[in-house]
C-alpha atoms as a PDB file:
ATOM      1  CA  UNK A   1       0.000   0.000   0.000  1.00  0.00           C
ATOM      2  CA  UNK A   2       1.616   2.967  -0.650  1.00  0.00           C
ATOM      3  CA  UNK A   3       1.376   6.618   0.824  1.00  0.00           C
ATOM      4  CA  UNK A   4      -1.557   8.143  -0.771  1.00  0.00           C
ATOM      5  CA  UNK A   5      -3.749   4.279  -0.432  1.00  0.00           C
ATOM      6  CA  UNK A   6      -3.035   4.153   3.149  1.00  0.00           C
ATOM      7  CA  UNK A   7      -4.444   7.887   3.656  1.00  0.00           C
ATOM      8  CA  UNK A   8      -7.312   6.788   1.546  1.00  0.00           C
ATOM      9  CA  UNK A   9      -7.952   4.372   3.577  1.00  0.00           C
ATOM     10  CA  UNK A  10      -7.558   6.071   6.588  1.00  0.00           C
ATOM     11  CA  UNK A  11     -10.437   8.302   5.072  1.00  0.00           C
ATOM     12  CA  UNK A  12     -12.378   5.823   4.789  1.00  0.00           C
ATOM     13  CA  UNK A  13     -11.766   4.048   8.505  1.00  0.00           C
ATOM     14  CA  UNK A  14     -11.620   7.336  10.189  1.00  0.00           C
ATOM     15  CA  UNK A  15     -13.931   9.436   8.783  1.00  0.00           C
ATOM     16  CA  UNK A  16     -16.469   7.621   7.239  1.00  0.00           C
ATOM     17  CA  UNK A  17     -16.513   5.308   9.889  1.00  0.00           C
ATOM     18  CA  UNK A  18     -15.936   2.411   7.687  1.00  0.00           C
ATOM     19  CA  UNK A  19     -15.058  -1.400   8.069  1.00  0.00           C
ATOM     20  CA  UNK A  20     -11.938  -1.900   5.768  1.00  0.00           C
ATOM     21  CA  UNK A  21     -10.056  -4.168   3.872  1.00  0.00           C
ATOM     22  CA  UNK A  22      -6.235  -3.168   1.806  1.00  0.00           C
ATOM     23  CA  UNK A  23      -5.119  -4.778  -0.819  1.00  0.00           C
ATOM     24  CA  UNK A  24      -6.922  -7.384  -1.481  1.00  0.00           C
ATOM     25  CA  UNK A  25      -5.813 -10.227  -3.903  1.00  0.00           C
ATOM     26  CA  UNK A  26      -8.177 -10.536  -6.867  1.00  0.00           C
ATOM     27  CA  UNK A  27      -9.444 -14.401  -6.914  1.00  0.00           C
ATOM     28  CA  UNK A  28      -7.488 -16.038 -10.329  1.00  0.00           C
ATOM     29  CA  UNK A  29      -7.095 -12.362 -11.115  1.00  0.00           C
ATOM     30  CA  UNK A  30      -3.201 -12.516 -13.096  1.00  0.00           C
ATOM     31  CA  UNK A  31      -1.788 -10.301 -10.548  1.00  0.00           C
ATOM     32  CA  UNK A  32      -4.365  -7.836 -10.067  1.00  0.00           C
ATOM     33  CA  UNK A  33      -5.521  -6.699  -6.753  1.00  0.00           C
ATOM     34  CA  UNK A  34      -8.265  -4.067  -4.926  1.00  0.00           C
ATOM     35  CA  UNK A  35      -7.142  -1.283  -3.331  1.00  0.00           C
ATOM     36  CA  UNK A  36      -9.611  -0.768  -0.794  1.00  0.00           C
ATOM     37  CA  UNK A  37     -13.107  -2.505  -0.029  1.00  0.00           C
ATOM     38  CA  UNK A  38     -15.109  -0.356   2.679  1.00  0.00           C
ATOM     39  CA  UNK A  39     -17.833  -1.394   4.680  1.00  0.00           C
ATOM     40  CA  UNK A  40     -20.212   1.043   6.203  1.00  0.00           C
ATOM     41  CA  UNK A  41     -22.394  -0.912   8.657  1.00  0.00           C
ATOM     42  CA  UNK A  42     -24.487   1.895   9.374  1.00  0.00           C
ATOM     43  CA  UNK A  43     -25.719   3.054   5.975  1.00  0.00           C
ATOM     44  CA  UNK A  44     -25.035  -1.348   4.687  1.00  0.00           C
ATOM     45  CA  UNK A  45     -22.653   0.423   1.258  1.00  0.00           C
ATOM     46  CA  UNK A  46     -19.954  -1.691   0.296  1.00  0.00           C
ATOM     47  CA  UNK A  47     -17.666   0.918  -1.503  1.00  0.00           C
ATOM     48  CA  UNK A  48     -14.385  -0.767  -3.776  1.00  0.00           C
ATOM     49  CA  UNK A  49     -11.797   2.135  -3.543  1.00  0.00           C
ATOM     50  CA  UNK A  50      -8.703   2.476  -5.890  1.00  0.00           C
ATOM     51  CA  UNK A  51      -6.368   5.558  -5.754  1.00  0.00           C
ATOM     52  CA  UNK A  52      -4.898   6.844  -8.754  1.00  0.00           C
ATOM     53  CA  UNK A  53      -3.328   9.797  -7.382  1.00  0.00           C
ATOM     54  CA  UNK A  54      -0.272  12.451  -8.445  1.00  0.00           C
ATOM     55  CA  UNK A  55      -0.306  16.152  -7.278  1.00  0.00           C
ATOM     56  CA  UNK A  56       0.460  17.867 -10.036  1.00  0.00           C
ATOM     57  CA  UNK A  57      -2.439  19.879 -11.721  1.00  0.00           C
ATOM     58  CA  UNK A  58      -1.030  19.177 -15.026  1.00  0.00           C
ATOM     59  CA  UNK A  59      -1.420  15.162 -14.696  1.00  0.00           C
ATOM     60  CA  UNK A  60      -5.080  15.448 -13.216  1.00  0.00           C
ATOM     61  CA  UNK A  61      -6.339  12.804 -15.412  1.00  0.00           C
ATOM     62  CA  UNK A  62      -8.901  13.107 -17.715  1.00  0.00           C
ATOM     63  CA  UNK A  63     -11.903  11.633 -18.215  1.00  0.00           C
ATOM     64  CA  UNK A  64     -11.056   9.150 -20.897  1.00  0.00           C
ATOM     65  CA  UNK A  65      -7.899   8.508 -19.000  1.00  0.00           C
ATOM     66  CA  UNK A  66     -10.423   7.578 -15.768  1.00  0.00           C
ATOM     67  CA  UNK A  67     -12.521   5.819 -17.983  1.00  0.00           C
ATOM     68  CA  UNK A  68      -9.508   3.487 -18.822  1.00  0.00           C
ATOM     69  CA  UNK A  69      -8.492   3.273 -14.798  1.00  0.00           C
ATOM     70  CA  UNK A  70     -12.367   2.093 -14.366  1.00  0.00           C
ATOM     71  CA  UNK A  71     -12.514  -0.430 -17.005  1.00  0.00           C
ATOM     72  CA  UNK A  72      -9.312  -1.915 -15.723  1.00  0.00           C
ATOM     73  CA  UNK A  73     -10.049  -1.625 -12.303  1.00  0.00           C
ATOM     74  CA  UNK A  74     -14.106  -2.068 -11.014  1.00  0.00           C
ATOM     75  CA  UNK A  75     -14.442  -4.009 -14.385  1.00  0.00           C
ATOM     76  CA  UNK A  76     -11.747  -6.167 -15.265  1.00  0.00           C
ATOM     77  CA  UNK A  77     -10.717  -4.683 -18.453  1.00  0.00           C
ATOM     78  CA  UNK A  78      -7.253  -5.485 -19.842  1.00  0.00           C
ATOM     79  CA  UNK A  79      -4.829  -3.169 -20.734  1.00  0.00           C
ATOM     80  CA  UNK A  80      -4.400  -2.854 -24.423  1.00  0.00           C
ATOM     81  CA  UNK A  81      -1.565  -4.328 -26.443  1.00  0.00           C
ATOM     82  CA  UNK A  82      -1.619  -7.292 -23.627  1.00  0.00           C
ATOM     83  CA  UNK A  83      -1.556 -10.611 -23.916  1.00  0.00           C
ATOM     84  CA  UNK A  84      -4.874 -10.335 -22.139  1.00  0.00           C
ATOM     85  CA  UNK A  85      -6.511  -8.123 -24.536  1.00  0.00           C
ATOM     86  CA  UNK A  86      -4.653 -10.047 -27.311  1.00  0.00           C
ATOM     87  CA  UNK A  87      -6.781 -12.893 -25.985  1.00  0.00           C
ATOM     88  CA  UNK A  88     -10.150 -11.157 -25.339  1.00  0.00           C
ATOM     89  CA  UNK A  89      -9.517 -12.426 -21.837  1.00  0.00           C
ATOM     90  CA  UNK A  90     -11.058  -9.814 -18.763  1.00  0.00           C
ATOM     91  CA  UNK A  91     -11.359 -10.336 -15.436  1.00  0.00           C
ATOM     92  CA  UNK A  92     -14.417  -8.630 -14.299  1.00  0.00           C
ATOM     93  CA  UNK A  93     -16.067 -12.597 -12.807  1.00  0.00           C
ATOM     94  CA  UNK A  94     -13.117 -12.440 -10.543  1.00  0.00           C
ATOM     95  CA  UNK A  95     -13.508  -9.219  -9.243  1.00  0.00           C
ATOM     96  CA  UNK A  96     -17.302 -10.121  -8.691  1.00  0.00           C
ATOM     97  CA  UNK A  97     -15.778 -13.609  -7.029  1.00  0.00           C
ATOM     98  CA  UNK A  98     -13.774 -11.776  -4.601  1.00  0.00           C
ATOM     99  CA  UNK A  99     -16.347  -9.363  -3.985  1.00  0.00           C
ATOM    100  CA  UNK A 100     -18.604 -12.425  -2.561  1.00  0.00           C
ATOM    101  CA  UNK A 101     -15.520 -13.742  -0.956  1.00  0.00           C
ATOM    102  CA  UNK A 102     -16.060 -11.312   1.468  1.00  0.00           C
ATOM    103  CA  UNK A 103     -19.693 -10.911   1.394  1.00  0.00           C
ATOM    104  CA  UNK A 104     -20.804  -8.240  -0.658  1.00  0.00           C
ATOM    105  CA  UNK A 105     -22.834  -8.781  -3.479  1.00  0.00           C
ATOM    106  CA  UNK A 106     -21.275  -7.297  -7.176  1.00  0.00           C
ATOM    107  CA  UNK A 107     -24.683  -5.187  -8.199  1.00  0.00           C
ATOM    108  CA  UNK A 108     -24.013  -3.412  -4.685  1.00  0.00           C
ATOM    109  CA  UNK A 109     -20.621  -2.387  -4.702  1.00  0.00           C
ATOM    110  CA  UNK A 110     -19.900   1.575  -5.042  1.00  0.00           C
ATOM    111  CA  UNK A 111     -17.140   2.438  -6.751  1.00  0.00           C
ATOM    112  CA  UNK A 112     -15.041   4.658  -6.391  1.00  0.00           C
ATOM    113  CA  UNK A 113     -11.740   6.473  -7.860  1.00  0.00           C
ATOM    114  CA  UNK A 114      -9.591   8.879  -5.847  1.00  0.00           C
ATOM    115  CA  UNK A 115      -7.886  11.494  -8.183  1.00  0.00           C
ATOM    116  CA  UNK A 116      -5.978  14.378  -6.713  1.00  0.00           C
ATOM    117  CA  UNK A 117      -8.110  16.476  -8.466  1.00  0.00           C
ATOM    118  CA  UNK A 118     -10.409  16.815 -11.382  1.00  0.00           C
ATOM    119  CA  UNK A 119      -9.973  18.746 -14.545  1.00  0.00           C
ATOM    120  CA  UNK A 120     -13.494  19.225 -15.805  1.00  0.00           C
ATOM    121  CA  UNK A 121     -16.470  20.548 -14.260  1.00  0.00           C
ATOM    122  CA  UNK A 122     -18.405  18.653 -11.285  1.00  0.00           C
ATOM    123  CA  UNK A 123     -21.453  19.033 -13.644  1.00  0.00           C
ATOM    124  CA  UNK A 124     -19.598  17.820 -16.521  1.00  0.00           C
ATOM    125  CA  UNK A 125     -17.948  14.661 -14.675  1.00  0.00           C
ATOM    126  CA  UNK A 126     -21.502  13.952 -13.363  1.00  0.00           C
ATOM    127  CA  UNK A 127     -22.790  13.525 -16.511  1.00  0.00           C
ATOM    128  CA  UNK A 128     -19.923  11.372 -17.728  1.00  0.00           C
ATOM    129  CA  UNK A 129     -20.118   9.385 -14.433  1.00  0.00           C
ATOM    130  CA  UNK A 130     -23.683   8.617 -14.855  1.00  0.00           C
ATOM    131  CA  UNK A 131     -23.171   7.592 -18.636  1.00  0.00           C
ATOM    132  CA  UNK A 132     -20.319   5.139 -17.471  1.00  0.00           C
ATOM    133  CA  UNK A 133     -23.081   3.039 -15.444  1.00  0.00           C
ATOM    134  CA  UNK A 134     -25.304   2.838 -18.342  1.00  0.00           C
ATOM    135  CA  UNK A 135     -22.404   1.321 -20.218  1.00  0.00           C
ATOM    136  CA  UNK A 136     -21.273  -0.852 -17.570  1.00  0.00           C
ATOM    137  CA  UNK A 137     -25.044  -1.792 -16.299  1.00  0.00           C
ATOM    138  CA  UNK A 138     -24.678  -0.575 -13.299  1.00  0.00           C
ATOM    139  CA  UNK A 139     -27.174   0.985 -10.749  1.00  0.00           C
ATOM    140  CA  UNK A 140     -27.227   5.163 -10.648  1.00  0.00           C
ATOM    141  CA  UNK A 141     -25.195   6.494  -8.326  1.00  0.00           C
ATOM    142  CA  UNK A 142     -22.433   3.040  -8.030  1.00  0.00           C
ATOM    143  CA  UNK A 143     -19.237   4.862 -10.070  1.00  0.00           C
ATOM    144  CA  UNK A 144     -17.824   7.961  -8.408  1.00  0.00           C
ATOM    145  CA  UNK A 145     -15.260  10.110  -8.174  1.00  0.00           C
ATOM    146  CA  UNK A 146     -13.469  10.989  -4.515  1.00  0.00           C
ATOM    147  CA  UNK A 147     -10.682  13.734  -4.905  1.00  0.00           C
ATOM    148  CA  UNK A 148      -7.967  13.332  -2.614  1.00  0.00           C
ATOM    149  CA  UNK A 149      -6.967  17.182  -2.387  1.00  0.00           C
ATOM    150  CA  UNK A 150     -10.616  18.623  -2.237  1.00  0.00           C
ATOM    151  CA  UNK A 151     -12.266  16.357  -0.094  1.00  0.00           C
ATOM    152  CA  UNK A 152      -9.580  13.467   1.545  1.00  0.00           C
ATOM    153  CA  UNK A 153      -6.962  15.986   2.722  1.00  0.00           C
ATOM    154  CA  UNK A 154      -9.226  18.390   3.645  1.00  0.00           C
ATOM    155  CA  UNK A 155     -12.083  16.083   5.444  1.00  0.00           C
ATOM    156  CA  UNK A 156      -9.368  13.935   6.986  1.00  0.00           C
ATOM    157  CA  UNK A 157      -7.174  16.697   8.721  1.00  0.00           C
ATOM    158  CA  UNK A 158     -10.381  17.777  10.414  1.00  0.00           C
ATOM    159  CA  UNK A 159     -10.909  14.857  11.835  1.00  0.00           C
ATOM    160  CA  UNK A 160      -7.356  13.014  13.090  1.00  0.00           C
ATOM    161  CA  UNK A 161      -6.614  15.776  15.424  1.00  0.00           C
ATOM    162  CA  UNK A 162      -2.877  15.106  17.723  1.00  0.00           C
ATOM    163  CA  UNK A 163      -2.637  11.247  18.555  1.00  0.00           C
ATOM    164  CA  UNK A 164      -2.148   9.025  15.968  1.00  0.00           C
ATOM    165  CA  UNK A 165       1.362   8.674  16.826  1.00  0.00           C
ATOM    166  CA  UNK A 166       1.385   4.741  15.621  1.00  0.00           C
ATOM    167  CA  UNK A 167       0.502   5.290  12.207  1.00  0.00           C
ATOM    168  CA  UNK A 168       3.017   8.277  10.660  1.00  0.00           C
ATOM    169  CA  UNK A 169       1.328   8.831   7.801  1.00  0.00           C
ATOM    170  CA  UNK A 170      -1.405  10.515  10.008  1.00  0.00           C
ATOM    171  CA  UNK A 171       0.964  11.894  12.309  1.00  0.00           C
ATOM    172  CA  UNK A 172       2.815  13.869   9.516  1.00  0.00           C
ATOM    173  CA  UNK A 173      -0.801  15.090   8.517  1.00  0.00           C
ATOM    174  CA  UNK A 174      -1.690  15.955  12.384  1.00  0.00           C
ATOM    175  CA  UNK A 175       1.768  17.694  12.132  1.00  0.00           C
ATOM    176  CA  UNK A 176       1.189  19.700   9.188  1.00  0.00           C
ATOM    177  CA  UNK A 177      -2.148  20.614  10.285  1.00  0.00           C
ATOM    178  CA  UNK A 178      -0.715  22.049  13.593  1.00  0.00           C
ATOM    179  CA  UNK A 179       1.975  23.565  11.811  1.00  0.00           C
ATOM    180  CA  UNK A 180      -0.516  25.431   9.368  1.00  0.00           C
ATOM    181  CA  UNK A 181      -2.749  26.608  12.476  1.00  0.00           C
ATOM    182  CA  UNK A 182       0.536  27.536  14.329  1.00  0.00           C
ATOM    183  CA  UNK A 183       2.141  29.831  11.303  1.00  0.00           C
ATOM    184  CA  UNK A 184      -0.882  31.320   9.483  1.00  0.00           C
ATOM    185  CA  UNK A 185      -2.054  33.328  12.489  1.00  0.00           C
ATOM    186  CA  UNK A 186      -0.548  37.081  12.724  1.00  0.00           C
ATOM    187  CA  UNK A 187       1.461  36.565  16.156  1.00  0.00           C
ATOM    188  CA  UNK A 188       3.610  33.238  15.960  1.00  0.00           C
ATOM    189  CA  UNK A 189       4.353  32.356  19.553  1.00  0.00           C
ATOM    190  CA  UNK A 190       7.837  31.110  19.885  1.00  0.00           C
END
């Protein structure tokens, strides 16, 4: 798991009060493996997480670049120019099979991609979004789009507070938070 996955997922434990589950071997899946399943016991969503993140604005991906991460990711679809694709072989059954493995049934996973951050507009990506479960056959609402600098950062700092001194990923974001409280006022108190 690697620095941005385990904040994700730290999102996702912390904040949304979630059940969760890192990298997760996908059953017969050639290597391939989920990021993140979340449970929410409360609300009963399932939500499959990956995290395709970078910080600079000029990578934010676009949307037929995030249409690629989907297919390969929530839906099995090879990369092209693989041996896979080559072979019109996907892998979407063994995403669904390790889906059940752990309980959840496939039509009610949420999916969802974290991006740093989005280059169209939220109306814009809402209409794409909602045109990528009619091609997929998937229920309104199940793809989404989570952006790590917008709403992860931002939502997460407000909740870790000081402790957290186990994990260090949080504890360099507790840090940073206290140092951005501790320098942005007028009087810094030495």
């Amino acid at each position: 798991m690697n620095a941005a996955e385990h904040i994700v997922e730290a999102y996702y434990r912390l904040k949304k009060k979630c059940f969760t589950v890192t990298d997760i071997k996908v059953e017969h899946g050639n290597n391939r493996q989920i990021d993140l399943l979340a449970f929410d016991k409360a609300s009963g969503e399932c939500f499959h997480v990956e995290t395709s993140v970078t910080h600079r604005l000029n990578w934010r991906p676009s949307l037929e670049k995030i249409e690629k991460i989907i297919g390969y990711k929530f839906f099995g679809i090879p990369k092209p120019n693989s041996k896979d694709a080559e072979n019109g072989k996907d892998y979407y059954q063994n995403i669904c099979k390790t889906y059940e493995l752990f309980g959840i049934k496939p039509k009610e996973v949420k999916r969802v991609i974290c991006i740093w951050a989005r280059k169209e507009s939220e109306e814009k990506v809402e209409e794409w979004l909602r045109s990528q479960e009619k091609k997929r056959d998937v229920s309104k609402d199940s793809i989404s789009i989570l952006l790590f600098r917008d709403d992860v950062l931002r939502e997460l700092q407000n909740c870790i507070g000081t402790p957290h001194y186990e994990d260090e990923a949080l504890r360099i974001l507790s840090l940073l938070e206290q140092f951005r409280k501790q320098t942005t006022s007028q009087d810094l108190q030495h």
